[in-house]
Every structure is written in C-alpha cells, then in structure tokens.
C-alpha atoms as a PDB file:
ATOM      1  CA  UNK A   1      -2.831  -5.633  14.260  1.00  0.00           C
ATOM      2  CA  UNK A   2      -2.582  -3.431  11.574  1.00  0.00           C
ATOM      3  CA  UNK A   3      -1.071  -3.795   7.922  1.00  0.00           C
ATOM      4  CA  UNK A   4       0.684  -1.273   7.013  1.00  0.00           C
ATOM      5  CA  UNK A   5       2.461   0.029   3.747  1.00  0.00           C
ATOM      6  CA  UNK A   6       5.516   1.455   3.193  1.00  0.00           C
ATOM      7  CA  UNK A   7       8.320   3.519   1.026  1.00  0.00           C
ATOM      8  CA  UNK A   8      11.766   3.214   1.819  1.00  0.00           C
ATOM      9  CA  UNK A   9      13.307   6.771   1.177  1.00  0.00           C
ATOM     10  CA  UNK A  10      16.707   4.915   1.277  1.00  0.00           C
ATOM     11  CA  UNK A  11      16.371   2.827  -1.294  1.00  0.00           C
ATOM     12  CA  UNK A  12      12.502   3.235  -2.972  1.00  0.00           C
ATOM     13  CA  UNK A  13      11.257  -0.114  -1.942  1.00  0.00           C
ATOM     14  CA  UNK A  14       7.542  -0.908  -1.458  1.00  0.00           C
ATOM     15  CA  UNK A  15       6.814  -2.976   1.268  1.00  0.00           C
ATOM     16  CA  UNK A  16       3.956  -3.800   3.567  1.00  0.00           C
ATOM     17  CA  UNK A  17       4.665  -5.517   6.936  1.00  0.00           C
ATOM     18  CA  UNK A  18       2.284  -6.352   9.620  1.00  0.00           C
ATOM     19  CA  UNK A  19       3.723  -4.185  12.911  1.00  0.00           C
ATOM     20  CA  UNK A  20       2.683  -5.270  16.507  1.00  0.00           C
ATOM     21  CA  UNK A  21       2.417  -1.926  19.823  1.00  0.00           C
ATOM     22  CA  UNK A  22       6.086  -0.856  20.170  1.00  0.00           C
ATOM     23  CA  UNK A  23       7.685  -2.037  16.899  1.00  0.00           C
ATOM     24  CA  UNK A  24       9.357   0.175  14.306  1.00  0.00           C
ATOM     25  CA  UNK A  25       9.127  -0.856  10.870  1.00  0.00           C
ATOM     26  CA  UNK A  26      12.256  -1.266   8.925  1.00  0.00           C
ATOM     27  CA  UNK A  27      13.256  -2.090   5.140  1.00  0.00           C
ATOM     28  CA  UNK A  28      13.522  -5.471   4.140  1.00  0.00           C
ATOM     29  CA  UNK A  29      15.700  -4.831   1.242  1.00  0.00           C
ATOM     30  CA  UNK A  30      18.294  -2.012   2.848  1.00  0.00           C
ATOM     31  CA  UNK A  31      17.236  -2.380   6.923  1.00  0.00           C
ATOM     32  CA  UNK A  32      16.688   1.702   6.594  1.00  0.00           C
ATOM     33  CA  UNK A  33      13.852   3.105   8.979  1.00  0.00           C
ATOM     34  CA  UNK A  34      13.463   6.003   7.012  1.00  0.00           C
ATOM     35  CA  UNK A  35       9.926   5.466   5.491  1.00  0.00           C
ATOM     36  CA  UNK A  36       6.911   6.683   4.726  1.00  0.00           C
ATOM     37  CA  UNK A  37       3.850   5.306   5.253  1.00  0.00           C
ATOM     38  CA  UNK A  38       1.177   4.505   2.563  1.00  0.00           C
ATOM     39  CA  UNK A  39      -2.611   4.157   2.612  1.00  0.00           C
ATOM     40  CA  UNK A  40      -2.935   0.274   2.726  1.00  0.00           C
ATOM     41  CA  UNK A  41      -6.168  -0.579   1.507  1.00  0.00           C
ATOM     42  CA  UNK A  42      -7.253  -4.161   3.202  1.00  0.00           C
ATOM     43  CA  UNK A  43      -9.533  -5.196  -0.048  1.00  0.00           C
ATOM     44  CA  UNK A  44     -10.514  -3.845  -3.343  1.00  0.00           C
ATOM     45  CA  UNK A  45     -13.503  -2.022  -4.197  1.00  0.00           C
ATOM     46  CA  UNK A  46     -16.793  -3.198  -4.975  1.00  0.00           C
ATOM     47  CA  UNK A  47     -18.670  -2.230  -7.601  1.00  0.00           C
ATOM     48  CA  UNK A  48     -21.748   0.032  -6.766  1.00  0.00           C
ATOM     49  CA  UNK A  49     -23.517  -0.306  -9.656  1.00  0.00           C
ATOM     50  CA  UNK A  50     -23.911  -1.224 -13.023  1.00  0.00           C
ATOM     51  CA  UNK A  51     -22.021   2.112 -14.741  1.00  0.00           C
ATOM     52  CA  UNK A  52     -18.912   2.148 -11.683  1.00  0.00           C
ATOM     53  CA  UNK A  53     -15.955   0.364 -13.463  1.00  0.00           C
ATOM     54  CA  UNK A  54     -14.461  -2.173 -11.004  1.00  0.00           C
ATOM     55  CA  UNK A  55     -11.228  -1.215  -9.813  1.00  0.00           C
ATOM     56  CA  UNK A  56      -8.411  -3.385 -12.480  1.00  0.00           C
ATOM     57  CA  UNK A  57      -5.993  -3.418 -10.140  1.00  0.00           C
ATOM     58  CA  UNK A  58      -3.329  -1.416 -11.684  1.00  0.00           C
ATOM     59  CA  UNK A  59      -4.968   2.226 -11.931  1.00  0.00           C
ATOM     60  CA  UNK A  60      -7.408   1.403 -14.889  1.00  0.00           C
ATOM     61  CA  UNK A  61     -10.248   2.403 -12.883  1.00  0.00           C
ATOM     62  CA  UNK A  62      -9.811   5.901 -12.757  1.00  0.00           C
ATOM     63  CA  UNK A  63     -10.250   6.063  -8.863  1.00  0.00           C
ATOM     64  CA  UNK A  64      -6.526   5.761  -7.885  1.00  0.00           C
ATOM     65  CA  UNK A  65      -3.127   5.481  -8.950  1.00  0.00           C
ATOM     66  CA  UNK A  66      -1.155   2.284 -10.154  1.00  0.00           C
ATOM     67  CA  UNK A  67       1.290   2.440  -7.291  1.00  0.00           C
ATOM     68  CA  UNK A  68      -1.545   2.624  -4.772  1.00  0.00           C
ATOM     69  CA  UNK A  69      -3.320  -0.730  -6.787  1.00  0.00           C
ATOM     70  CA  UNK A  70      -0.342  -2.505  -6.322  1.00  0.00           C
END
C-alpha cells in the first residue's frame, strides 16, 4: 500500500496517511476531503559523490523545497 501525502485546502494541514483500494483520504485535523496530493518521497537521497551535498532535510540542499523535506 501506498503512502501518500497530502494538503488540506480546507484548512492547510500536511498530512500523510497510508490509504488501502477503495478508500478516500480525509483530514485529520478538519475531516475535509478536499486535498491535494503531494509527492511523498519514501527515503532521502543518497549522496552520489563526494561534491553532491546530502539532502539537510529542510531545503538546504538545493534540490527541493522545505515543505517537500518535511
């Protein structure tokens, strides 16, 4: 089953939730089910070599945005 991430449109909550066939993901904060859905990435990235700057976590890296690192 996939993870996926989320953005309530109701009320601007991030969530991830882990969906099974048939289910519709709602917000845990406001129950909305308007969302969209956000690139979930299921580890950080490696390092490829010795002058590629290891992603920080929070958008340091160069190679995404904070919100997406979160």
């Amino acid at each position: 089953m996939p993870i996926y991430g989320y953005v309530c449109n109701k009320c601007g909550h991030r969530f991830e939730t882990l969906l099974y066939a048939n289910e519709t993901a709602s917000c845990p904060t406001c129950e909305g089910t308007d969302l969209d859905q956000q690139l979930s990435l299921i580890a950080r990235p490696a390092k490829a070599g010795p002058d590629v700057p290891m992603c920080d976590g929070a958008g340091g890296c160069g190679r995404c945005s904070p919100d997406l690192c979160a």
